[in-house]
C-alpha atoms as a PDB file:
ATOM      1  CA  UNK A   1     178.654  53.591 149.713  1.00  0.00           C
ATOM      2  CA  UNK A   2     181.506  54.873 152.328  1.00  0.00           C
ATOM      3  CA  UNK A   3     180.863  55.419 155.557  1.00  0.00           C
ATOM      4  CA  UNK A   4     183.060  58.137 157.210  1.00  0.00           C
ATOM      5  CA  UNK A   5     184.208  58.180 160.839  1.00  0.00           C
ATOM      6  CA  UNK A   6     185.575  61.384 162.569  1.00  0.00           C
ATOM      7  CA  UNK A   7     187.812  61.484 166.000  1.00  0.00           C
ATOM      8  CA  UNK A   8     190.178  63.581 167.679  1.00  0.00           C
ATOM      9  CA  UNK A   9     188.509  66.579 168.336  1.00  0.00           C
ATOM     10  CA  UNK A  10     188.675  68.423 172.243  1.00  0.00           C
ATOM     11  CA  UNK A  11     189.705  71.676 174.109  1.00  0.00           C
ATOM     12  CA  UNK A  12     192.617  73.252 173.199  1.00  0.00           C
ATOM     13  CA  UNK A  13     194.613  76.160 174.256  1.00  0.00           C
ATOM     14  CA  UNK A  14     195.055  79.150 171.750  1.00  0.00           C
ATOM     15  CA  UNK A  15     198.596  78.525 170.075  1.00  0.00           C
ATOM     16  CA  UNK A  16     197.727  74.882 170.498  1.00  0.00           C
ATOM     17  CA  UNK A  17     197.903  71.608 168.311  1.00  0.00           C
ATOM     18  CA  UNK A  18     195.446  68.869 167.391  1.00  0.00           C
ATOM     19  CA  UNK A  19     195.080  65.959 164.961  1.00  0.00           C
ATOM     20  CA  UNK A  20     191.782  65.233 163.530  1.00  0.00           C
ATOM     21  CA  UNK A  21     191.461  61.527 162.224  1.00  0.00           C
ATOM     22  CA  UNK A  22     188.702  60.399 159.325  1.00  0.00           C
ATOM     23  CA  UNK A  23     188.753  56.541 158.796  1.00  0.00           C
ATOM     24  CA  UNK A  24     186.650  55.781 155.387  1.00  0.00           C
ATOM     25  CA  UNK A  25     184.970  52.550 154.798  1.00  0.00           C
ATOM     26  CA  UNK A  26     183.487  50.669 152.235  1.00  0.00           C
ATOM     27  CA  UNK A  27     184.683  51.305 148.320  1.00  0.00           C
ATOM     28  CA  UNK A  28     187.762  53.599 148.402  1.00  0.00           C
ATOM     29  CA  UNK A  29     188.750  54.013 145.129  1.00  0.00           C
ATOM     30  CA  UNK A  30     191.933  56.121 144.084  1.00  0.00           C
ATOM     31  CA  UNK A  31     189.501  58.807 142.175  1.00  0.00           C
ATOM     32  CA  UNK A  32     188.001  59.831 145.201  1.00  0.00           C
ATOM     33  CA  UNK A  33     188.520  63.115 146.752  1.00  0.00           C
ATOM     34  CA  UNK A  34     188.516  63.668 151.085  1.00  0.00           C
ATOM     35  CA  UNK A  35     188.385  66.511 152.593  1.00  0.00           C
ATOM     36  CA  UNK A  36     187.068  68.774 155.724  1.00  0.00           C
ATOM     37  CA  UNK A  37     184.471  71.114 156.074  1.00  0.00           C
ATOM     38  CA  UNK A  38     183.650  73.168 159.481  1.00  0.00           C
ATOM     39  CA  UNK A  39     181.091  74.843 161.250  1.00  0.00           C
ATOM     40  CA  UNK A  40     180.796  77.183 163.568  1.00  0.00           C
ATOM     41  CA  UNK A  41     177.189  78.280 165.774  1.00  0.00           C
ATOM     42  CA  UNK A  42     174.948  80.655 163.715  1.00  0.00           C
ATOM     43  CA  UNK A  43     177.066  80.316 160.635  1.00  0.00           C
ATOM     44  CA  UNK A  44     177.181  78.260 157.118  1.00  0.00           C
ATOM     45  CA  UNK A  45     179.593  75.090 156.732  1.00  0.00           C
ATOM     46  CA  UNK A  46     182.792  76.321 155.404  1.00  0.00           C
ATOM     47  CA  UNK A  47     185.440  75.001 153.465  1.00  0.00           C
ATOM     48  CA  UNK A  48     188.879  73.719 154.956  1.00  0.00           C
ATOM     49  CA  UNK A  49     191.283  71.887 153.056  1.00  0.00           C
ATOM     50  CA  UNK A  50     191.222  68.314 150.721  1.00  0.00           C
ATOM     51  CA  UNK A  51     192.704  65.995 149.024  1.00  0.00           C
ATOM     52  CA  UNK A  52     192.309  64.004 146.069  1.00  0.00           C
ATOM     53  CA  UNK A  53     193.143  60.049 146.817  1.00  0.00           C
ATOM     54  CA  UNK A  54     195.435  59.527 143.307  1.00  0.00           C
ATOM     55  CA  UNK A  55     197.616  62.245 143.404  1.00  0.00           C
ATOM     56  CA  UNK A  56     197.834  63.367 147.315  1.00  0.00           C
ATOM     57  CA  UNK A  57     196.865  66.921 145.215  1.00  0.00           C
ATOM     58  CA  UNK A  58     195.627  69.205 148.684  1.00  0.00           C
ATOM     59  CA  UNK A  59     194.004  72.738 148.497  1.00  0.00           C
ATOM     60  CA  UNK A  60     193.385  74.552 151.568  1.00  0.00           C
ATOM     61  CA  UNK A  61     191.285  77.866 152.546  1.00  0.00           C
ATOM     62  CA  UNK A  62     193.677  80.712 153.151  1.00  0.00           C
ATOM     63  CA  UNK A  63     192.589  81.255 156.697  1.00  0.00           C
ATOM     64  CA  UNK A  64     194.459  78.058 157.908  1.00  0.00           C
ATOM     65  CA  UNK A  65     196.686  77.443 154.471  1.00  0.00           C
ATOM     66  CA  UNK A  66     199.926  77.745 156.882  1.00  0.00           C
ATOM     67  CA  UNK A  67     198.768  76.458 159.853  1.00  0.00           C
ATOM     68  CA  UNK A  68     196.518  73.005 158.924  1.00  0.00           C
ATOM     69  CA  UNK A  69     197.692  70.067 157.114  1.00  0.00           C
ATOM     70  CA  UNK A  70     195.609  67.123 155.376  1.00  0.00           C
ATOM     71  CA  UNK A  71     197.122  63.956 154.796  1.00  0.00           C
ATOM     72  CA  UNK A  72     196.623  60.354 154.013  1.00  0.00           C
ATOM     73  CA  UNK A  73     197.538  57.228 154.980  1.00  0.00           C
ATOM     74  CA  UNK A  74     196.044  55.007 152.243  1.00  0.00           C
ATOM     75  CA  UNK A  75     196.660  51.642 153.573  1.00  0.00           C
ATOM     76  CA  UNK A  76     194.471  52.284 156.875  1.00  0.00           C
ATOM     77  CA  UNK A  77     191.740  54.319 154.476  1.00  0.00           C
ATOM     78  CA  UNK A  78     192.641  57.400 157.222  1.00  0.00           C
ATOM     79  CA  UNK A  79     192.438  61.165 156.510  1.00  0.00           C
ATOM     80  CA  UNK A  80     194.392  63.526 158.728  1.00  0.00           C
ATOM     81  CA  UNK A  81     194.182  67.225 159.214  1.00  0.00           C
ATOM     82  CA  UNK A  82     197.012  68.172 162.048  1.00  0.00           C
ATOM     83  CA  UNK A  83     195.903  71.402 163.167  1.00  0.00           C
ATOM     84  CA  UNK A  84     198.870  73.842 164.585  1.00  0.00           C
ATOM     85  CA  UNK A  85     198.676  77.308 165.709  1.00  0.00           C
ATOM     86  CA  UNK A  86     194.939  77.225 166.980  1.00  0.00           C
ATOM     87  CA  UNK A  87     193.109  80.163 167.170  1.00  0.00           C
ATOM     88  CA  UNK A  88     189.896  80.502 169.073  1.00  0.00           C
ATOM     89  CA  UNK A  89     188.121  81.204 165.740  1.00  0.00           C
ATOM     90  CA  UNK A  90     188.883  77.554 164.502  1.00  0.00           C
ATOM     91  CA  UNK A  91     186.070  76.686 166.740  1.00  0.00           C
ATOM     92  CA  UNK A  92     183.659  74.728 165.125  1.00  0.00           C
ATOM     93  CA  UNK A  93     182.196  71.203 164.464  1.00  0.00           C
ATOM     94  CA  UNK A  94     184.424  69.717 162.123  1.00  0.00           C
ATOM     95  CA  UNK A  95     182.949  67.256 159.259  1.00  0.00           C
ATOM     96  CA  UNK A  96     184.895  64.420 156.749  1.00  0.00           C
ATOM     97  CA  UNK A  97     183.733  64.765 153.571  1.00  0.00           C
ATOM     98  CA  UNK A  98     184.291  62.388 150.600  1.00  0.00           C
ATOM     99  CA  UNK A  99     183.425  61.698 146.997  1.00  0.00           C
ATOM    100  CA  UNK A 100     183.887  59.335 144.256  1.00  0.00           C
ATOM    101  CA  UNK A 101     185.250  62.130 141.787  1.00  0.00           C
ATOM    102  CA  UNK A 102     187.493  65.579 142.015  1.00  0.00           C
ATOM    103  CA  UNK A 103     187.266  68.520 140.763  1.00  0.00           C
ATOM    104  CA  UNK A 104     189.044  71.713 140.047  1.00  0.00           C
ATOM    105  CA  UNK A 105     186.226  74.247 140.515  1.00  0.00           C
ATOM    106  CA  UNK A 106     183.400  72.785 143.174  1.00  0.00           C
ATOM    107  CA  UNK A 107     185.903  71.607 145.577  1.00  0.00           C
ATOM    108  CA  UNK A 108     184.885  73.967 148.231  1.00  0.00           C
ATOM    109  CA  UNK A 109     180.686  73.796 148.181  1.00  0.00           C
ATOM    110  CA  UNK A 110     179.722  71.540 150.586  1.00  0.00           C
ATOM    111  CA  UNK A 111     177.111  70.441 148.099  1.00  0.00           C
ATOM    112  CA  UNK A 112     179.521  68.514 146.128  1.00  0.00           C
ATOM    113  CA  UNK A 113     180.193  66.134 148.299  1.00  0.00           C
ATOM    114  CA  UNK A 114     178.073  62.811 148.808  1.00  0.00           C
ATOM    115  CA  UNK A 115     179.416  61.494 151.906  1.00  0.00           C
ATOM    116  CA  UNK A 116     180.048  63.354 155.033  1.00  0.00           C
ATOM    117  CA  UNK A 117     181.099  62.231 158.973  1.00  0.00           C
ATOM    118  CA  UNK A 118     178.912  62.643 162.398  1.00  0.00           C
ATOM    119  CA  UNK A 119     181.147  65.701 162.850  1.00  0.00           C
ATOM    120  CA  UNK A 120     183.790  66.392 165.899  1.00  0.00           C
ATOM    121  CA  UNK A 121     183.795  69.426 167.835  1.00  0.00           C
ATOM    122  CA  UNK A 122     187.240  71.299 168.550  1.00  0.00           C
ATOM    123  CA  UNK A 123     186.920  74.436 170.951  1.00  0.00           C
ATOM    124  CA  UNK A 124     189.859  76.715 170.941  1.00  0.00           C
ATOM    125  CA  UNK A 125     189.679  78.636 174.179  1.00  0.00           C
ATOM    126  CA  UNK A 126     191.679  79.626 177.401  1.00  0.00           C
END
């Protein structure tokens, strides 16, 4: 079982930058695939980007795909998403996700995934 801790969420300024930080425990296994899922008040988890352990393959949803980066650092079991260009529709509780598998077509249900994070908020506001 891995156990998935979140940090690095807080207020930022439209235009802003932030770096979200997902430490994994437990069995971490190069087939697993990481990623991040948000969501917002009144609305359904949504996709954001991941990352498949092995191959540092990432996919991201179009709405940040120039402005977000995920990222590993295997040794310290860490996931990264540096978030640049806020916009006050990034706003959201943001969740780790993991599993012990990848995939090239259910990558972005939230259903997939087996493990997720407490979740971190990051408001984007002036």
């Amino acid at each position: 079982q891995v156990q998935l801790v979140e940090s690095g969420g807080g207020l930022v300024q439209p235009g802003g930058s932030l770096r979200l930080s997902c430490v994994a425990s437990g069995d971490i296994f190069s087939r697993y695939t990481m990623g991040w899922f948000r969501q917002a008040p009144g609305t359904e988890r949504e996709f954001v980007a991941n990352i498949v352990w092995i191959s540092e393959t990432t996919r991201y949803t179009d709405s940040v795909e120039d402005r977000f980066t995920v990222s590993l650092d295997t040794p310290k079991n860490t996931m990264y998403l540096q978030m640049n260009n806020l916009k006050p529709e990034d706003t959201a509780v943001y969740y780790c996700v993991a599993r012990n598998a990848w995939t090239n077509t259910r990558y972005a249900s939230p259903e997939w995934y087996f493990n997720w994070g407490q979740g971190t908020q990051v408001t984007v506001s002036s």
